[in-house]
C-alpha atoms as a PDB file:
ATOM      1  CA  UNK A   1    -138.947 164.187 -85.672  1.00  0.00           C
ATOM      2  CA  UNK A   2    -137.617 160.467 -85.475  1.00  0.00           C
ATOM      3  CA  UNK A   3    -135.373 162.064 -88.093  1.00  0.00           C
ATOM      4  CA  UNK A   4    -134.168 164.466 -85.811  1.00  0.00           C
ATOM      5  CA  UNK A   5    -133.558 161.711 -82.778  1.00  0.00           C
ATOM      6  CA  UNK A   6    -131.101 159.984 -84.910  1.00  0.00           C
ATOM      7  CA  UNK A   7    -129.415 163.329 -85.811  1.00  0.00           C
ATOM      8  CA  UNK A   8    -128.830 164.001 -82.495  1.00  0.00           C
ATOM      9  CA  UNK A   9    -127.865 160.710 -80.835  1.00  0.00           C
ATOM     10  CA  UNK A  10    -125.268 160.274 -83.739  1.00  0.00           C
ATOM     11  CA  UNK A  11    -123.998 164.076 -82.822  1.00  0.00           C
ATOM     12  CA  UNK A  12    -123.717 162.831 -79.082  1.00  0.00           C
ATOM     13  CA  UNK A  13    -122.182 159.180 -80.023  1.00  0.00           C
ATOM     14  CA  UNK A  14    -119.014 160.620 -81.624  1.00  0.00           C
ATOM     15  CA  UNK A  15    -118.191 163.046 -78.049  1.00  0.00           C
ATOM     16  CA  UNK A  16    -119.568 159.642 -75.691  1.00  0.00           C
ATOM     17  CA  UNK A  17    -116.276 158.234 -74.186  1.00  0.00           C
ATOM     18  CA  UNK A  18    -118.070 155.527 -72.602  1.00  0.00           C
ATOM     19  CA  UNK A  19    -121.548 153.192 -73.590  1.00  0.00           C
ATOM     20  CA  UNK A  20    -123.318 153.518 -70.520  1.00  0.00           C
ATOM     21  CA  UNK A  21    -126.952 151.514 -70.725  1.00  0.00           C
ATOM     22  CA  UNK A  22    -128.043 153.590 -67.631  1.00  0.00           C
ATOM     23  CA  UNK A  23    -129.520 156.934 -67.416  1.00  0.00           C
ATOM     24  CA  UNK A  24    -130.748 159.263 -64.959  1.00  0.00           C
ATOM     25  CA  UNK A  25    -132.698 162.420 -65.021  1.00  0.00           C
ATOM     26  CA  UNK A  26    -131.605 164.546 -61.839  1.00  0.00           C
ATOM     27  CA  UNK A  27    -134.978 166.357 -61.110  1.00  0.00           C
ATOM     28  CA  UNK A  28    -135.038 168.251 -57.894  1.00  0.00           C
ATOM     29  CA  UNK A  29    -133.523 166.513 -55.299  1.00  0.00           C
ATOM     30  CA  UNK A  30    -130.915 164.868 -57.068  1.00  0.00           C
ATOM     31  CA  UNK A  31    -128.584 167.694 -57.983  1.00  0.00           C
ATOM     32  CA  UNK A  32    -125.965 166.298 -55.243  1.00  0.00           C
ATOM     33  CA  UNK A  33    -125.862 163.347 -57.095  1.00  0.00           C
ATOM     34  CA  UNK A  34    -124.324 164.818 -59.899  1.00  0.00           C
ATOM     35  CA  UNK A  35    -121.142 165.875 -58.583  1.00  0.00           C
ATOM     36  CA  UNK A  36    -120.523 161.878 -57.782  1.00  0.00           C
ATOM     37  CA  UNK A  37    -120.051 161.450 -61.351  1.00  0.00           C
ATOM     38  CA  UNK A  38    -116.190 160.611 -62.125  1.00  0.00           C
ATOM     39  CA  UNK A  39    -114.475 160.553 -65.678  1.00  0.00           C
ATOM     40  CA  UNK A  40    -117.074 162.984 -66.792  1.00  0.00           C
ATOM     41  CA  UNK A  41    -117.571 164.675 -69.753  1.00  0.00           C
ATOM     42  CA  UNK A  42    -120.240 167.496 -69.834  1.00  0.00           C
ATOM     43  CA  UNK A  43    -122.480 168.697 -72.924  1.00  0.00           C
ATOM     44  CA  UNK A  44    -124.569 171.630 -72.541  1.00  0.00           C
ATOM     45  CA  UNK A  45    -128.243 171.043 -74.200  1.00  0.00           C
ATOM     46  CA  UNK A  46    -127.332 174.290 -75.897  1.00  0.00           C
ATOM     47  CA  UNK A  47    -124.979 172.500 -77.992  1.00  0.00           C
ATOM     48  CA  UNK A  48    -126.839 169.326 -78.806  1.00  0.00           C
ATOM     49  CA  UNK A  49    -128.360 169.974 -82.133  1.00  0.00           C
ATOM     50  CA  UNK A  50    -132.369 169.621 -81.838  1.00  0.00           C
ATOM     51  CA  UNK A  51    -132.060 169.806 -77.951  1.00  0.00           C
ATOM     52  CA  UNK A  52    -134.031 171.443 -76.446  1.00  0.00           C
ATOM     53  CA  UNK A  53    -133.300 174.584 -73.478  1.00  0.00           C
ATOM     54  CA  UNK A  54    -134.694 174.256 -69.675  1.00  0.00           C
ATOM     55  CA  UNK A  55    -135.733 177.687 -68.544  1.00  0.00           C
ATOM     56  CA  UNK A  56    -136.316 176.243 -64.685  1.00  0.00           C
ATOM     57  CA  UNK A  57    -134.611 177.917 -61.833  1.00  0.00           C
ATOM     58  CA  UNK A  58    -132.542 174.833 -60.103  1.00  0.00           C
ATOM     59  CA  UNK A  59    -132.138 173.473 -63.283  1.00  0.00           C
ATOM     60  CA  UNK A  60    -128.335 173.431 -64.744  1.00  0.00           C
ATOM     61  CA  UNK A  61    -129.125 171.945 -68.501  1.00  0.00           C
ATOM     62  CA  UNK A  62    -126.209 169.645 -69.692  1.00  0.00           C
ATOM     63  CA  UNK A  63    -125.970 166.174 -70.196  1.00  0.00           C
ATOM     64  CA  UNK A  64    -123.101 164.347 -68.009  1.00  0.00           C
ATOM     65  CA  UNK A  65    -121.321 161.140 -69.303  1.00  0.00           C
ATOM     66  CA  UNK A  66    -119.073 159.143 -66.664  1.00  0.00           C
ATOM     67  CA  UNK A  67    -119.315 156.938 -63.908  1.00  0.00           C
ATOM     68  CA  UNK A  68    -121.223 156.237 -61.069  1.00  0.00           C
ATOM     69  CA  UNK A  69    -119.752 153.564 -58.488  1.00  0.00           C
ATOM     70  CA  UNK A  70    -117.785 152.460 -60.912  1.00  0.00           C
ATOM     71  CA  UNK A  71    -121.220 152.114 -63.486  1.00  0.00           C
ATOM     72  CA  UNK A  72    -121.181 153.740 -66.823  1.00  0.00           C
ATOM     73  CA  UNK A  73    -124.107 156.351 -66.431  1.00  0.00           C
ATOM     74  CA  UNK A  74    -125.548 159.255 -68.626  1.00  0.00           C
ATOM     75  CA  UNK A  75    -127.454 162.017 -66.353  1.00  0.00           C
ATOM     76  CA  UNK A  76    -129.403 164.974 -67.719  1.00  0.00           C
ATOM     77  CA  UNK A  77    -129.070 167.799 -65.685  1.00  0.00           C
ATOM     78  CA  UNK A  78    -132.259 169.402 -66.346  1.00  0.00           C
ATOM     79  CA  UNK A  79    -135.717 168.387 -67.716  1.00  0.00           C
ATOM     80  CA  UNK A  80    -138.206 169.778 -70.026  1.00  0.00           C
ATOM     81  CA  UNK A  81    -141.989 170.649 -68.501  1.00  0.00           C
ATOM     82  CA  UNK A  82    -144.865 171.277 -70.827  1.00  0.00           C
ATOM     83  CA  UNK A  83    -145.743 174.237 -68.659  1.00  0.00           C
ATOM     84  CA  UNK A  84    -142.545 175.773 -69.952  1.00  0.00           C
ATOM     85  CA  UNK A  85    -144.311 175.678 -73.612  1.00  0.00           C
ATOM     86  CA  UNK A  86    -142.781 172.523 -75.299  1.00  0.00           C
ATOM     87  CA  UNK A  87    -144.534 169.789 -77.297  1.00  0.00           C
ATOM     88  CA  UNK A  88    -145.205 166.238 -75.570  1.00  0.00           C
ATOM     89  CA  UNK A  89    -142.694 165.308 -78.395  1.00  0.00           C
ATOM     90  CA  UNK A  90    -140.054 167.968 -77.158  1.00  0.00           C
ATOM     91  CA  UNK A  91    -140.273 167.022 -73.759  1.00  0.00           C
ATOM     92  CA  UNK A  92    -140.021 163.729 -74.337  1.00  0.00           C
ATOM     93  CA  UNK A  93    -136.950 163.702 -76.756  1.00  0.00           C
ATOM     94  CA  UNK A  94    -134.187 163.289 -74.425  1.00  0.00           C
ATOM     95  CA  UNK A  95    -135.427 160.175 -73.818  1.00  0.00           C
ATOM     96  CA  UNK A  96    -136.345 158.957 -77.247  1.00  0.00           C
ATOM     97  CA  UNK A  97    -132.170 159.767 -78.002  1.00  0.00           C
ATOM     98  CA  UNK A  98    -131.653 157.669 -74.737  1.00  0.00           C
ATOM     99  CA  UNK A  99    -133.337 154.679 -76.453  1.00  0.00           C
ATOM    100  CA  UNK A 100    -130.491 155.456 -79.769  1.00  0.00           C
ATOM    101  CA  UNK A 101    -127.946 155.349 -77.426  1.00  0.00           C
ATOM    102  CA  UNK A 102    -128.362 152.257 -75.871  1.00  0.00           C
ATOM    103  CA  UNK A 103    -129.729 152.402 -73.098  1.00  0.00           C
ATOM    104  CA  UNK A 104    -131.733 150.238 -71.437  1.00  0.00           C
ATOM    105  CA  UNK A 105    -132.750 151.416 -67.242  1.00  0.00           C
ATOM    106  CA  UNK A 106    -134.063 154.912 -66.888  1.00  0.00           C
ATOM    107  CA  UNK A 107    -134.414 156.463 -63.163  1.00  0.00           C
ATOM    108  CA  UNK A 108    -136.609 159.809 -62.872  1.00  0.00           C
ATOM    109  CA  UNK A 109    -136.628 161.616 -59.704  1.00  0.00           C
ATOM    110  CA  UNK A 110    -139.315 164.904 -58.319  1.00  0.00           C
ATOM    111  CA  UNK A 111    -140.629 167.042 -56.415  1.00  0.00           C
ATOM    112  CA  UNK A 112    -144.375 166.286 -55.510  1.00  0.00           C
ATOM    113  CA  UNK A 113    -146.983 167.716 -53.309  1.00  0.00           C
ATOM    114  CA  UNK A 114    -148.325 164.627 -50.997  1.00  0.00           C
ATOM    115  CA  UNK A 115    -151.602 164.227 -50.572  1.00  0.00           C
ATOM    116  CA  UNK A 116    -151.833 160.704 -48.633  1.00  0.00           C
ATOM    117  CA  UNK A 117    -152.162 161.519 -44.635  1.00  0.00           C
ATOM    118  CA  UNK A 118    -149.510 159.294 -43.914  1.00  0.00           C
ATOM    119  CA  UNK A 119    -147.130 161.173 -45.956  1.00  0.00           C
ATOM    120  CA  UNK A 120    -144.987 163.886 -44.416  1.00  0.00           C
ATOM    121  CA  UNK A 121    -142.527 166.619 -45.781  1.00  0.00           C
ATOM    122  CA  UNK A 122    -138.973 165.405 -47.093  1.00  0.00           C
ATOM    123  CA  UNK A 123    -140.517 161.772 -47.345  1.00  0.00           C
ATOM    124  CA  UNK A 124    -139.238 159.774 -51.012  1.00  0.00           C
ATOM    125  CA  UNK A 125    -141.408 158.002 -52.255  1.00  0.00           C
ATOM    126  CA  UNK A 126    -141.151 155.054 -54.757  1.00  0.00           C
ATOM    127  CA  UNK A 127    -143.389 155.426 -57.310  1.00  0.00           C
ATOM    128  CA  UNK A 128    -145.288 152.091 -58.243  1.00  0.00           C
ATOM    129  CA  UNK A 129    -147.739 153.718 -60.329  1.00  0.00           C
ATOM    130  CA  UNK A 130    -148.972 156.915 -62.313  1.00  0.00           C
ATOM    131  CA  UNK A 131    -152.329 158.983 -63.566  1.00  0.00           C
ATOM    132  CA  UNK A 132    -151.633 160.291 -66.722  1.00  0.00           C
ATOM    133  CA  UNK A 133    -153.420 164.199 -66.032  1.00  0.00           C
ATOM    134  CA  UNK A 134    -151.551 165.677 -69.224  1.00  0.00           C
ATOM    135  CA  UNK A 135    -153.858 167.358 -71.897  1.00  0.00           C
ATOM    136  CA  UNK A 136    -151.592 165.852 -74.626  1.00  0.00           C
ATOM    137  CA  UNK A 137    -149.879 162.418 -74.750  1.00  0.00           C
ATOM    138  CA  UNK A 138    -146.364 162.017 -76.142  1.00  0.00           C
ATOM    139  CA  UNK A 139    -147.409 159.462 -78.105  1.00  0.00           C
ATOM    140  CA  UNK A 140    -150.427 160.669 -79.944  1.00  0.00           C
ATOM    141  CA  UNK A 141    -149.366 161.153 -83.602  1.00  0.00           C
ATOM    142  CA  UNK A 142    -147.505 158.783 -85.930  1.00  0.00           C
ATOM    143  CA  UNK A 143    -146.030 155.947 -84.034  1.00  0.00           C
ATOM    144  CA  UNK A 144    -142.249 155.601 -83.806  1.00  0.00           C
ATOM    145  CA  UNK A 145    -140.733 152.487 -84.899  1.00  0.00           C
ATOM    146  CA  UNK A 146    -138.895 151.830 -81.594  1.00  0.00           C
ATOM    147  CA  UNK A 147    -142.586 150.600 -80.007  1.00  0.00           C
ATOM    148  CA  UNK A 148    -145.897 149.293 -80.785  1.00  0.00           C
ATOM    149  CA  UNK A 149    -149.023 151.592 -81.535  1.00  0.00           C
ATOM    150  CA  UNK A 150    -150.945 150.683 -78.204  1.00  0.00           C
ATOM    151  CA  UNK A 151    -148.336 149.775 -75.685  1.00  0.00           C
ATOM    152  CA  UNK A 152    -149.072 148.212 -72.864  1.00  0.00           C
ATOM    153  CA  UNK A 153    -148.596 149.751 -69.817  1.00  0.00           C
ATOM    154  CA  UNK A 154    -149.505 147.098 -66.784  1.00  0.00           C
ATOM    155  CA  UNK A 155    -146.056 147.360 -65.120  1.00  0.00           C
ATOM    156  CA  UNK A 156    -144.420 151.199 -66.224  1.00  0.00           C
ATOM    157  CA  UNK A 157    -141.987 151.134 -63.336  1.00  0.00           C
ATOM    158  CA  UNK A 158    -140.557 147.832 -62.826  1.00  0.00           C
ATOM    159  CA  UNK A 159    -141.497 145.954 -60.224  1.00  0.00           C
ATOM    160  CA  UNK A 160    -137.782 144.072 -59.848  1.00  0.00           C
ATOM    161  CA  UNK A 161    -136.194 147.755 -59.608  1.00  0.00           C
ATOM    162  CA  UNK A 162    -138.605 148.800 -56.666  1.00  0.00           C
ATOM    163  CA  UNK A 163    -138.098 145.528 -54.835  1.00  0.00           C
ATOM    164  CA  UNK A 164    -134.543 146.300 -54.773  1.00  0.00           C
ATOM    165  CA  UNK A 165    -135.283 149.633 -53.209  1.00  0.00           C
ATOM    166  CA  UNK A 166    -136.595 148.400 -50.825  1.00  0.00           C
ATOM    167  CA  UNK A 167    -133.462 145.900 -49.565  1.00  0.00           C
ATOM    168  CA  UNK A 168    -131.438 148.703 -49.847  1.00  0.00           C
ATOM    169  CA  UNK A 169    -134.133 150.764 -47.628  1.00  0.00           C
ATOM    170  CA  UNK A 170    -133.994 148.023 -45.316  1.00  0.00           C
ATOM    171  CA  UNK A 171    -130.030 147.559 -45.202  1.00  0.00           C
ATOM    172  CA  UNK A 172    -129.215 151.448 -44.973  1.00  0.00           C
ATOM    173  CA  UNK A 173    -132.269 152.086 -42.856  1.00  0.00           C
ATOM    174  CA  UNK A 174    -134.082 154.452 -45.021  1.00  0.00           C
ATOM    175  CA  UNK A 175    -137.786 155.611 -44.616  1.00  0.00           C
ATOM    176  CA  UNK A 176    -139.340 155.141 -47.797  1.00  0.00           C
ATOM    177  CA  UNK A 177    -142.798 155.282 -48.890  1.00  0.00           C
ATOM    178  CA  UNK A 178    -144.805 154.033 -51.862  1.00  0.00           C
ATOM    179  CA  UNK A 179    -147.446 155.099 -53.832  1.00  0.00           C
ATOM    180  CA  UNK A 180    -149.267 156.385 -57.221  1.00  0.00           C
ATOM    181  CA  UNK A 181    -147.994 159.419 -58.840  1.00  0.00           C
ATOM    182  CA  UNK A 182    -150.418 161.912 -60.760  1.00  0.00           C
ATOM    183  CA  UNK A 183    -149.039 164.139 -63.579  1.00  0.00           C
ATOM    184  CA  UNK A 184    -150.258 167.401 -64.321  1.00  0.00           C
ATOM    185  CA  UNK A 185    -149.223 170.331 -66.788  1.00  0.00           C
ATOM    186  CA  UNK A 186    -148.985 172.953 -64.291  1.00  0.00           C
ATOM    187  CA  UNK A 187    -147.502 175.731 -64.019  1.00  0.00           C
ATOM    188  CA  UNK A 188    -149.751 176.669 -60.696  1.00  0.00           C
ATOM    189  CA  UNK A 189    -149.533 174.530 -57.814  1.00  0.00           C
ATOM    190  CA  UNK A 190    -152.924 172.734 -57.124  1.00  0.00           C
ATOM    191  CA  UNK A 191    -155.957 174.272 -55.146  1.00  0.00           C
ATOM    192  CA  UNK A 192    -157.491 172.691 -52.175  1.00  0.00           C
ATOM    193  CA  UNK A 193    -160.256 170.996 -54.085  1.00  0.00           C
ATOM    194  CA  UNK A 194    -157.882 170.274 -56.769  1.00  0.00           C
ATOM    195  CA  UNK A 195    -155.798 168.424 -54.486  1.00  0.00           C
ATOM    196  CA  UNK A 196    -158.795 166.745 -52.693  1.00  0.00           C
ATOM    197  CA  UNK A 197    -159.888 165.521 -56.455  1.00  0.00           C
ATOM    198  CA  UNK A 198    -156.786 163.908 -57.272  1.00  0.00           C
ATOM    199  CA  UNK A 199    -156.402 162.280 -53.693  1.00  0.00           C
ATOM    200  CA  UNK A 200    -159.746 160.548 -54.244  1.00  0.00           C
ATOM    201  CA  UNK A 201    -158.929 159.449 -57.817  1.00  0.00           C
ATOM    202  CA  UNK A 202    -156.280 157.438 -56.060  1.00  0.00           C
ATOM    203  CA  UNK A 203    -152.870 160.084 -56.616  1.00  0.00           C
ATOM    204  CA  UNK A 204    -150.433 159.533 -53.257  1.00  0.00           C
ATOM    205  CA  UNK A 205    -148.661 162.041 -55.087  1.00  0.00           C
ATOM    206  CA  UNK A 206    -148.659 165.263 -57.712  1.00  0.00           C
ATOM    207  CA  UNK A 207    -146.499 167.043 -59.663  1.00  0.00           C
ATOM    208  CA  UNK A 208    -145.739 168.333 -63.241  1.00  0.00           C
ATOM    209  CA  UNK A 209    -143.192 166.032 -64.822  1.00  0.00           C
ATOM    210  CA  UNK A 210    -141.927 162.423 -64.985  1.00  0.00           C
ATOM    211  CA  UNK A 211    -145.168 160.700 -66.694  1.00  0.00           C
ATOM    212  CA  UNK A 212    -144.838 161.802 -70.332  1.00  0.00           C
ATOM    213  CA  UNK A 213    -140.803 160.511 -69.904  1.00  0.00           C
ATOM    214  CA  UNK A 214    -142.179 156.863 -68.365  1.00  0.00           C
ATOM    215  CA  UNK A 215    -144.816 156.360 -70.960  1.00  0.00           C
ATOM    216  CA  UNK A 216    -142.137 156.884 -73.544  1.00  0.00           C
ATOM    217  CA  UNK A 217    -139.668 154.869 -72.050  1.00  0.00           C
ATOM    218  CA  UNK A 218    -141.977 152.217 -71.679  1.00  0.00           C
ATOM    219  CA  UNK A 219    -142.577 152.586 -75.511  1.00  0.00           C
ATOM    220  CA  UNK A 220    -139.010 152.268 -76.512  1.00  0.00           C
ATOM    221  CA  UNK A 221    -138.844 148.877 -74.018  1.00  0.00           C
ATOM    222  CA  UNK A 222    -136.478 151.012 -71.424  1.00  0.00           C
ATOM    223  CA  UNK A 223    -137.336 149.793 -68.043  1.00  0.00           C
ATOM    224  CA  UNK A 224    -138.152 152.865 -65.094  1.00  0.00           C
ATOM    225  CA  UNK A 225    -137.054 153.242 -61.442  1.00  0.00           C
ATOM    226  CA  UNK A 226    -139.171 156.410 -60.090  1.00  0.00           C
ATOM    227  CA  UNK A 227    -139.040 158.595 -56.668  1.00  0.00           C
ATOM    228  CA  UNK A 228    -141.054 161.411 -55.441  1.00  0.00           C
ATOM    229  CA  UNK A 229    -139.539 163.732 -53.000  1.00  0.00           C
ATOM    230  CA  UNK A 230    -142.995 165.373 -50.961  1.00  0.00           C
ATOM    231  CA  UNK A 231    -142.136 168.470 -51.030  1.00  0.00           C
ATOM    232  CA  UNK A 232    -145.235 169.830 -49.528  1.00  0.00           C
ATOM    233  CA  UNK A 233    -148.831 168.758 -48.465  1.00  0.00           C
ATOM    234  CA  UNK A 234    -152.210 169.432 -49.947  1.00  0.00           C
ATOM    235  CA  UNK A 235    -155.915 168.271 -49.501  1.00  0.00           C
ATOM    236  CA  UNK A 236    -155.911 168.338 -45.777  1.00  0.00           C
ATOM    237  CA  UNK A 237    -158.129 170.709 -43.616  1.00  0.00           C
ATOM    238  CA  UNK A 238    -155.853 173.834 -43.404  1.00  0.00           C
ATOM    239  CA  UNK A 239    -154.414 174.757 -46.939  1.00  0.00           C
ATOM    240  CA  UNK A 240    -150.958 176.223 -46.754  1.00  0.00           C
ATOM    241  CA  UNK A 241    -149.265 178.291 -49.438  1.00  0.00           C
ATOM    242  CA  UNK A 242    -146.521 176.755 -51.338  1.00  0.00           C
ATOM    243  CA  UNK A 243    -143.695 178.478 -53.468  1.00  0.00           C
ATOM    244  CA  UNK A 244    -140.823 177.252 -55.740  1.00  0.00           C
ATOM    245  CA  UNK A 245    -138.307 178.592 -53.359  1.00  0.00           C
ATOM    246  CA  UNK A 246    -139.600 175.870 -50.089  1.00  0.00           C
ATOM    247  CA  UNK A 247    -139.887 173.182 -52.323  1.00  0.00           C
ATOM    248  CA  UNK A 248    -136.568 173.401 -53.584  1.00  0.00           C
ATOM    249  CA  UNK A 249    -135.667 174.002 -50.034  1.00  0.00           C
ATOM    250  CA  UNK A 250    -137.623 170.857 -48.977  1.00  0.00           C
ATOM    251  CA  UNK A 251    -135.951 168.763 -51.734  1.00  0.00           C
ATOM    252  CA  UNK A 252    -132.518 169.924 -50.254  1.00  0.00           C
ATOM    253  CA  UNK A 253    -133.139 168.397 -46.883  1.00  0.00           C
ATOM    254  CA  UNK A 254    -134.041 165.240 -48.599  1.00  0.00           C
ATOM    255  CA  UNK A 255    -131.333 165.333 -50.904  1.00  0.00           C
ATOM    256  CA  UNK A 256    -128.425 163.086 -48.851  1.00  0.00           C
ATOM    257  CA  UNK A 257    -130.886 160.534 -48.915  1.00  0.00           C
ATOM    258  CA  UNK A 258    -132.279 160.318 -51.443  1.00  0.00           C
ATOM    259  CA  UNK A 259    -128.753 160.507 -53.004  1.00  0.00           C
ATOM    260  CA  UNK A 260    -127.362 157.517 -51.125  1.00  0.00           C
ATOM    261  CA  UNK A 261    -130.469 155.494 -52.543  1.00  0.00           C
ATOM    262  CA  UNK A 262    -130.263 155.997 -55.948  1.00  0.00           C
ATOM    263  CA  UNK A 263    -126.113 155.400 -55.781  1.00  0.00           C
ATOM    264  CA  UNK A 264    -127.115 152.045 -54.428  1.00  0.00           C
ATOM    265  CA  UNK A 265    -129.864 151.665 -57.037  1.00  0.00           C
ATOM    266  CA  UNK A 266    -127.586 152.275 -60.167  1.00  0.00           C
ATOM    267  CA  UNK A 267    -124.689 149.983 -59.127  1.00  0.00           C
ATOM    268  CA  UNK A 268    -127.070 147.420 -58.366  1.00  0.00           C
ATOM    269  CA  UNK A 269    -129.069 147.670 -60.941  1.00  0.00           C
ATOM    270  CA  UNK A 270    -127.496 146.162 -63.530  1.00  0.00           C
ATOM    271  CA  UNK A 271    -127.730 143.074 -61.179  1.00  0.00           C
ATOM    272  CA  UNK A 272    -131.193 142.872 -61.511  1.00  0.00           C
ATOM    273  CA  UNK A 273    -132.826 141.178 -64.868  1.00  0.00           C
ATOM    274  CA  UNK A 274    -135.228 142.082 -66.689  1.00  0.00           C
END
């Protein structure tokens, strides 16, 4: 596999016109943000050897190198969910070619049912913490040289990062709300009692992605910025149906905002240390 990682990010290296050390995976939600992107060049994952294919509705599949407020940025249009069949090790190896390419800040975005009462449809949330709910971890196997066996994972989005989020929530007057996100394979949304469990094991927040790509991240040393959009609410009194259609249609709404925050985040970013 590692093998494989190198293959690829050499493939991508000789079409990158740029050396961007910041990357962004637009999940739902984030799809506006992507046609911000200046001097781009696009590569479909079909293309990349070893790449994976998304098979999502809403999600394009191509990787986008060019600029961002005037910040060198590489954005994958399109993620890979276990649910959809892959490997922890396929889902996870965009981001192990991030780590070849050089970069060093990852932000994930996605759509999440909320399950704290003080959450309410279309909030963001910044996520300051995850439950790992995934049958399989991406990194159980032989360890990859890029990170140690057992890493440690007392800070997997930084805390720097999230403090800037919220200045720039405070100076562009944006509602934002924190919290612990749960990960789960999916692909059925959660039952009431499913939702109630995960609410009292301390999730603000569920959904089916972004965990296996932090914990690798963290592995490889790249540092994460997360954000839940709630797309809808579970684990209350009165259980309401959910489909893939409203929460894409609920991630919409939110989408100007939580655009304008992560513009701010990524040209700021590389103001922040590590």
């Amino acid at each position: 596999m590692y093998k494989s990682i190198q293959e690829t990010a050499s493939w991508i290296k000789e079409r990158m016109t740029s050396s961007p050390k910041t990357a962004i995976v637009l999940g739902t939600g984030l799809g506006q943000l992507a046609t911000e992107i200046t001097d781009r060049t696009e590569i479909p994952y079909s293309e990349i050897p070893n790449f994976p294919v998304s098979t999502v509705e809403g999600h394009s599949g191509k990787l986008i190198f060019g600029k961002l407020g005037g910040v060198d940025i590489m954005a994958m249009q399109g993620r890979f969910h276990y649910y959809e069949g892959y490997t922890m090790k396929e889902v996870t190896f965009p981001v192990r070619v991030m780590y070849e390419l050089g970069i060093k800040t990852l932000f994930v975005s996605n759509a999440a049912g909320g399950m704290n009462p003080a959450f309410k449809i279309g909030d963001i949330m910044v996520i300051t913490d995850h439950i790992n709910f995934f049958p399989e971890h991406p990194l159980r196997g032989k360890n990859f040289p890029t990170g140690p066996r057992f890493p440690d994972m007392h800070e997997p989005y930084d805390r720097k990062l999230i403090e800037l989020a919220s200045k720039i929530a405070r100076e562009k007057d944006i509602r934002l709300q924190y919290g612990v996100y749960l990960g789960v394979q999916g692909p059925t949304f959660e039952t009431p009692a499913e939702y109630k469990m995960y609410r009292i094991m301390g999730g603000d927040t569920v959904g089916m992605s972004t965990v296996p790509e932090v914990i690798v991240a963290n592995h490889c040393g790249i540092r994460v910025f997360g954000v839940s959009v709630v797309t809808d609410l579970g684990g209350f009194d009165n259980p309401v149906e959910v489909s893939h259609e409203e929460v894409q249609e609920a991630a919409n709404k939110a989408q100007p905002i939580m655009t304008e925050l992560m513009r701010q985040m990524i040209v700021r970013s590389e103001q922040v240390d590590n």
